[in-house]
Protein backbone atom coordinates (compact mmCIF):
# COMPACT_ATOMS: atom_id res chain seq x y z
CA UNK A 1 0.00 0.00 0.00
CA UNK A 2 1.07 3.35 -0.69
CA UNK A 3 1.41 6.86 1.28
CA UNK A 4 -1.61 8.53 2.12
CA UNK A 5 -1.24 11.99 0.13
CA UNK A 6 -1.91 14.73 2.13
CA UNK A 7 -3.93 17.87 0.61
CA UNK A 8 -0.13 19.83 0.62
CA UNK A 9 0.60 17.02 -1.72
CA UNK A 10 -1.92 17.85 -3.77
CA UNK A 11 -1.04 21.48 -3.88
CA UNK A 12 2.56 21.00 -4.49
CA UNK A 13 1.47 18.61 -7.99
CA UNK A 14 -1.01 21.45 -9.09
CA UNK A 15 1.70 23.67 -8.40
CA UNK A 16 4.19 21.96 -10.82
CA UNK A 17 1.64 21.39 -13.28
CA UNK A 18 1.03 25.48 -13.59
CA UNK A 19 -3.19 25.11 -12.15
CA UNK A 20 -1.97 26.96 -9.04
CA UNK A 21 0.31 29.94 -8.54
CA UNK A 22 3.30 29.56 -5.70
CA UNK A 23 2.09 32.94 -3.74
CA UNK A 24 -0.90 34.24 -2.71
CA UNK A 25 -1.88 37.47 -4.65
CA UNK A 26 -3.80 38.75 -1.98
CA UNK A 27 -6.73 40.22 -3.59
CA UNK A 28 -9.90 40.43 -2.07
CA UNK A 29 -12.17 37.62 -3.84
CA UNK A 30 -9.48 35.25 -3.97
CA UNK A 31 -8.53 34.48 -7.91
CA UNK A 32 -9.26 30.77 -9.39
CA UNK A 33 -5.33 30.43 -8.86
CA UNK A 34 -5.20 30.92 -5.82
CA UNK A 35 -3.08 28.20 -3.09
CA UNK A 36 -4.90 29.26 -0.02
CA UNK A 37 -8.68 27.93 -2.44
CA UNK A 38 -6.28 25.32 -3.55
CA UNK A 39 -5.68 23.97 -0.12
CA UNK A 40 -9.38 23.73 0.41
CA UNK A 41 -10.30 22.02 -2.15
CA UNK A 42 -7.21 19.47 -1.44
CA UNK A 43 -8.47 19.03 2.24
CA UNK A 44 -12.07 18.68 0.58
CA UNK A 45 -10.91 15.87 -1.97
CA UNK A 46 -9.28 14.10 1.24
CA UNK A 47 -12.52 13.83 3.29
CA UNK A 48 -14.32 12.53 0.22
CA UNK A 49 -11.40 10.12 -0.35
CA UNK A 50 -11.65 9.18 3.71
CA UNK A 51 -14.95 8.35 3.51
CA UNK A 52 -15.22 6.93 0.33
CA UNK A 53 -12.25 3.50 1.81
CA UNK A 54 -14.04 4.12 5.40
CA UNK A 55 -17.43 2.97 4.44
């Protein structure tokens, strides 16, 4: 079995790949590049994993 991947895992690939930008711009609605929205969206796609293998 192989190493849970944590949602800063999932950041850093999206990162590489050019979906999400290495710094936060700051702006007030936060842009669709955005790694602080990124990181939600990783720790959301966790808990879905989670309870997808714990049921």
């Amino acid at each position: 079995m192989g190493k849970r991947k944590t949602p800063a895992d999932y950041v850093r690939k999206w990162t590489k790949a050019g979906k999400v930008k290495k710094k936060c711009c700051r702006s007030k609605s936060r842009c669709k590049k955005c790694p602080v929205l990124a990181l939600k969206r990783a720790k959301v796609k966790v808990a879905k994993r989670e309870l997808k293998h714990a049921a």
